[in-house]
Protein backbone atom coordinates (compact mmCIF):
# COMPACT_ATOMS: atom_id res chain seq x y z
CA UNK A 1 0.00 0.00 0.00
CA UNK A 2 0.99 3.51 -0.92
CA UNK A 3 2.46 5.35 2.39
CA UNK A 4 0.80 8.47 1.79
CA UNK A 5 -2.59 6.60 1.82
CA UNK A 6 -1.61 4.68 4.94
CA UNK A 7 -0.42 7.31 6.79
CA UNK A 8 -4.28 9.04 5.83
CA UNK A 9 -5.45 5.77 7.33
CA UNK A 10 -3.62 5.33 10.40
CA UNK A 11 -4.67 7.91 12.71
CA UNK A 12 -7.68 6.79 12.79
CA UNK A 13 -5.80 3.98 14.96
CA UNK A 14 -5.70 6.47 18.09
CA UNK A 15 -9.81 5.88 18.93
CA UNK A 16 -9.83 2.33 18.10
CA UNK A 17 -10.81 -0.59 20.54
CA UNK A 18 -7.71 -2.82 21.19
CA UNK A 19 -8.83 -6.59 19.65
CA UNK A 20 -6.63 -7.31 22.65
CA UNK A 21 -5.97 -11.41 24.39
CA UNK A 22 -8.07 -13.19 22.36
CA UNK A 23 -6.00 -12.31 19.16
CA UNK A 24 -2.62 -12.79 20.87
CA UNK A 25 -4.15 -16.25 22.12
CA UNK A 26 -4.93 -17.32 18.32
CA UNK A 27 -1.04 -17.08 17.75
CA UNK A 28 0.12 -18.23 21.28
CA UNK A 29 2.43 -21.18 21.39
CA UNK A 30 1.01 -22.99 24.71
CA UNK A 31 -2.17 -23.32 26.09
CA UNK A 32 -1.93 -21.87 29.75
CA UNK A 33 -0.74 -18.48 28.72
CA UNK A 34 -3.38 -16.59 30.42
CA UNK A 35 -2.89 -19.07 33.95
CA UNK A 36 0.75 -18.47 33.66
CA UNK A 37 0.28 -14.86 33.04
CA UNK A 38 -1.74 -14.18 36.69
CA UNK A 39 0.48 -16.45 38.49
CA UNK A 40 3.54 -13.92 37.68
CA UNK A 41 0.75 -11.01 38.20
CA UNK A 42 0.43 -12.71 41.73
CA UNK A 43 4.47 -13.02 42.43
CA UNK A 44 4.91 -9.16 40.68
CA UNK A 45 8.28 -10.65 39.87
CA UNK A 46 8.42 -9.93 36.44
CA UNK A 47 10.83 -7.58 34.75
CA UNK A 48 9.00 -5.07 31.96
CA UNK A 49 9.82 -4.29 28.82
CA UNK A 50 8.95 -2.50 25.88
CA UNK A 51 8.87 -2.82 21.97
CA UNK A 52 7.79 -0.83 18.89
CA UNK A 53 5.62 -1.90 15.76
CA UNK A 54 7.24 1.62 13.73
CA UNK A 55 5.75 1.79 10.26
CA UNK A 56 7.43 3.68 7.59
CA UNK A 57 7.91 4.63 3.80
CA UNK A 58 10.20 2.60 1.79
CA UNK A 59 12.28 4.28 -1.21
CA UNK A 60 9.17 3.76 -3.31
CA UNK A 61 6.53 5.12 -0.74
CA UNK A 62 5.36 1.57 -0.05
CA UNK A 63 4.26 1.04 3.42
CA UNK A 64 6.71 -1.33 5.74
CA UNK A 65 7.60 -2.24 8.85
CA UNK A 66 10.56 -2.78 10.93
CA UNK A 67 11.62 -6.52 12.88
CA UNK A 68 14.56 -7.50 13.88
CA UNK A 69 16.71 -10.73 14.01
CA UNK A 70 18.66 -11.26 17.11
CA UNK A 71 21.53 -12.37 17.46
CA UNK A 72 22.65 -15.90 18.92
CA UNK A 73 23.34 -16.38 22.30
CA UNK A 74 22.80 -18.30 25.32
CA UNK A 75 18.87 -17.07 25.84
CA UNK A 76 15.44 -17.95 25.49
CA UNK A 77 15.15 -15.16 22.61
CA UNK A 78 18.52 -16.36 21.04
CA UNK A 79 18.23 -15.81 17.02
CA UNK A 80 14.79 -15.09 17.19
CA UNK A 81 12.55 -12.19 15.35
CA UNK A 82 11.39 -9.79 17.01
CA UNK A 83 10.38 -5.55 17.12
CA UNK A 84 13.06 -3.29 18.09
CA UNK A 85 12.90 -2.93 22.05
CA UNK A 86 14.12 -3.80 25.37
CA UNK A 87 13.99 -3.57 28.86
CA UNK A 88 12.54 -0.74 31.31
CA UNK A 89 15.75 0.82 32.79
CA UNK A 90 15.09 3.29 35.93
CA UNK A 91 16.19 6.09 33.61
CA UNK A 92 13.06 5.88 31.43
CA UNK A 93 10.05 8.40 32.03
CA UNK A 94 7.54 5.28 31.03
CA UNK A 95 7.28 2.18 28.79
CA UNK A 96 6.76 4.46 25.41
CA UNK A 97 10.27 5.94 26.53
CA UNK A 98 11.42 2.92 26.93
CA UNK A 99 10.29 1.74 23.34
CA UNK A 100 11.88 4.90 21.88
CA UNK A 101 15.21 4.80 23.26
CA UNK A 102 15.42 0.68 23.02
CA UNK A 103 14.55 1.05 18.61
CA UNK A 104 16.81 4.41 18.64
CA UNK A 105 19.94 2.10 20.71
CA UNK A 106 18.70 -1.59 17.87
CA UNK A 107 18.34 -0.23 14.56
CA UNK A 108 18.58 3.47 15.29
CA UNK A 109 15.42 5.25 14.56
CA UNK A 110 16.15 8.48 16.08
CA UNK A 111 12.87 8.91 18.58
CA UNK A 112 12.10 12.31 17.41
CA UNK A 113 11.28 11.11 14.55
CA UNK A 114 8.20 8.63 15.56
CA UNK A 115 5.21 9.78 16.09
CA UNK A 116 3.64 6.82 18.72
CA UNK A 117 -0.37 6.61 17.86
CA UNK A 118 -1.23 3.47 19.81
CA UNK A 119 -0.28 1.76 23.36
CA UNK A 120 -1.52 -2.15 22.30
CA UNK A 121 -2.52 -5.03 24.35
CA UNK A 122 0.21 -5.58 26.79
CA UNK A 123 1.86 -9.08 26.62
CA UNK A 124 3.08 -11.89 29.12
CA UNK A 125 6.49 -13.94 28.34
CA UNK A 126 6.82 -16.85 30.53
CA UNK A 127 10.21 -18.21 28.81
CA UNK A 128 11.75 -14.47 29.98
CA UNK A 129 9.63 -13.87 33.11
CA UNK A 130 9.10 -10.28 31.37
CA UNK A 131 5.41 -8.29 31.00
CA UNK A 132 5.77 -6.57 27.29
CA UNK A 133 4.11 -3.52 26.60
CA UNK A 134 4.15 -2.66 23.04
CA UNK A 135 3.20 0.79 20.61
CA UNK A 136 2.70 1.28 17.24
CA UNK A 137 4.23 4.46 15.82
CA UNK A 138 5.27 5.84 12.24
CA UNK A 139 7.67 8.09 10.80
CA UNK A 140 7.20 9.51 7.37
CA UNK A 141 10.05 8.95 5.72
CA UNK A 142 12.39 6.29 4.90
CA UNK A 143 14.77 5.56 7.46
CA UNK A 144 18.54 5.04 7.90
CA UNK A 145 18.63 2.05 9.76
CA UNK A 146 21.66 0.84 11.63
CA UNK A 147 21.66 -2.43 13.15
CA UNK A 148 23.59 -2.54 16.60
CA UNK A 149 26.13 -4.25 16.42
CA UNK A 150 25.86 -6.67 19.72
CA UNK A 151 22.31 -7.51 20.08
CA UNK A 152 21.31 -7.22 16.20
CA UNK A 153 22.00 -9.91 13.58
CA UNK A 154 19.76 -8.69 10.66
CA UNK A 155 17.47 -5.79 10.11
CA UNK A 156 13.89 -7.00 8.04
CA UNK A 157 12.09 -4.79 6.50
CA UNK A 158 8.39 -6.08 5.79
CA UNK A 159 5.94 -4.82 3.10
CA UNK A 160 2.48 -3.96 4.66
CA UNK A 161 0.22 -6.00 1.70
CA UNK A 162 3.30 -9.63 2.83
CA UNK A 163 2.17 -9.38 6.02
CA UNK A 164 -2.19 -8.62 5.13
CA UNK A 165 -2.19 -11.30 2.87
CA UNK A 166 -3.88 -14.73 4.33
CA UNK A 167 -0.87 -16.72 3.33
CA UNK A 168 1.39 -15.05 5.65
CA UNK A 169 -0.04 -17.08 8.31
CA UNK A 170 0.82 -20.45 9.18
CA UNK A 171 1.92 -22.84 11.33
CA UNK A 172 5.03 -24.75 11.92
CA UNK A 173 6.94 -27.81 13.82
CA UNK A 174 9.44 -26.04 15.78
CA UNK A 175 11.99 -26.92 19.00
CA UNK A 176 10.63 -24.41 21.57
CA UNK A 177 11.27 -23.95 25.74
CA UNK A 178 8.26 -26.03 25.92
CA UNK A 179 8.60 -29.04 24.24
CA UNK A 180 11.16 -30.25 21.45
CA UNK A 181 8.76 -30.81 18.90
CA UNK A 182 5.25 -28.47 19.24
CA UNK A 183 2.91 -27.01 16.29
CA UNK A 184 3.09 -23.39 16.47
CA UNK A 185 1.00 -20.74 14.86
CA UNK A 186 3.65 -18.39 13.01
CA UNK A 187 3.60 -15.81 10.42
CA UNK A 188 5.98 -16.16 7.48
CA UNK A 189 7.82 -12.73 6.73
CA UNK A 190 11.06 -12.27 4.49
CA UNK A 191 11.97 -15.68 4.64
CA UNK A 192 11.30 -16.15 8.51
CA UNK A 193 9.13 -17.72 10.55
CA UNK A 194 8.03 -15.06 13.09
CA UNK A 195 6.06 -16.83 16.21
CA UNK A 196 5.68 -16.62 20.21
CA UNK A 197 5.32 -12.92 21.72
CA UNK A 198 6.20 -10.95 18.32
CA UNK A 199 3.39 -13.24 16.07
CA UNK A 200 0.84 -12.93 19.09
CA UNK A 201 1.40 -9.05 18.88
CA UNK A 202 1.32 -8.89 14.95
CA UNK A 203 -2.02 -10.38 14.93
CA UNK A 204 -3.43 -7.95 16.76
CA UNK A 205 -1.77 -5.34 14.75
CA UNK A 206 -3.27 -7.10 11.67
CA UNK A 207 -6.71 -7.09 12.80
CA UNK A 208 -6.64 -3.21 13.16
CA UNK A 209 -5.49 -2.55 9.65
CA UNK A 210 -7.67 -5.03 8.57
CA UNK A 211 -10.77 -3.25 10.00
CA UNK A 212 -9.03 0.00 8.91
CA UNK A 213 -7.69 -0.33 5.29
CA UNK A 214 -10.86 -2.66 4.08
């Protein structure tokens, strides 16, 4: 989709009802998510976090957004996708400052630069132990990304109409915390198969522009 027509669109985000759980739970990889999310509500040991879904031109105005591959090391997230973002550090204002400074520090999107338009369905990680609060923001023009260089692998840059269509969806055999061998839900982006936290999120980012750009 043309950006300039997108970015018409999107605003209209801001007074929109979140789909919220029930679309992260189509995409979740295990069944007692929500049980496993109020026991850590009840222990308030989690750590927080934040991400950001950033939308954007590419060099031909077509709309995109931003993931990230990380890189491999010894962790539950180790070479997984996922959005630019991080961990709440006692420096941070709140969890949209936290999103902000985490994509400027991962792929370097300068944070004056995004406009933030939605605060989405906040998520539970069990793997991590960490409560993920996620935004979706834009910037309107292309930008000069710059993977860091010690969390990073690869950048990915995904069209908007790869990620609407119904093929992008699927589901896949895959070695997880869980279990060695479990069907997961998963969307299929650039060559990767995005699932857990980031595909739970993405589906309820897809069901707004769905409702929005039909």
């Amino acid at each position: 989709m043309d950006f300039s027509e997108f970015n018409e669109r999107i605003v209209k985000i801001e007074k929109m009802e979140l789909p919220g759980e029930q679309f992260h739970l189509k995409m979740a990889p295990i069944e007692r998510l929500l049980e496993l999310k109020k026991l850590a509500r009840e222990k308030n040991s989690a750590k927080k976090a934040a991400v950001l879904v950033l939308f954007y031109p590419s060099l031909t105005n077509e709309t995109h957004f931003v993931l990230i591959l990380r890189k491999t090391y010894k962790g539950v997230h180790s070479a997984q996708i996922g959005f630019p973002g991080g961990k709440w550090e006692e420096g941070d204002l709140n969890y949209k400052e936290t999103a902000l400074r985490e994509a400027e520090e991962e792929v370097g999107m300068p944070a004056n630069e995004v406009s933030v338009l939605k605060e989405l369905t906040e998520i539970y990680i069990p793997p991590s132990n960490f409560f993920v609060q996620p935004y979706l923001g834009v910037t309107t023009k292309y930008p000069d990304f710059v993977a860091q260089e010690e969390e990073v692998e690869a950048i990915l840059e995904v069209p908007l109409q790869e990620f609407l269509v119904d093929g992008a969806r699927t589901t896949e055999i895959l070695a997880t915390s869980y279990a060695e061998r479990i069907q997961v839900p998963a969307f299929l982006l650039q060559g990767h198969v995005v699932w857990g936290a980031t595909a739970m999120m993405l589906n309820e980012v897809r069901e707004m522009l769905k409702q929005l750009l039909s």
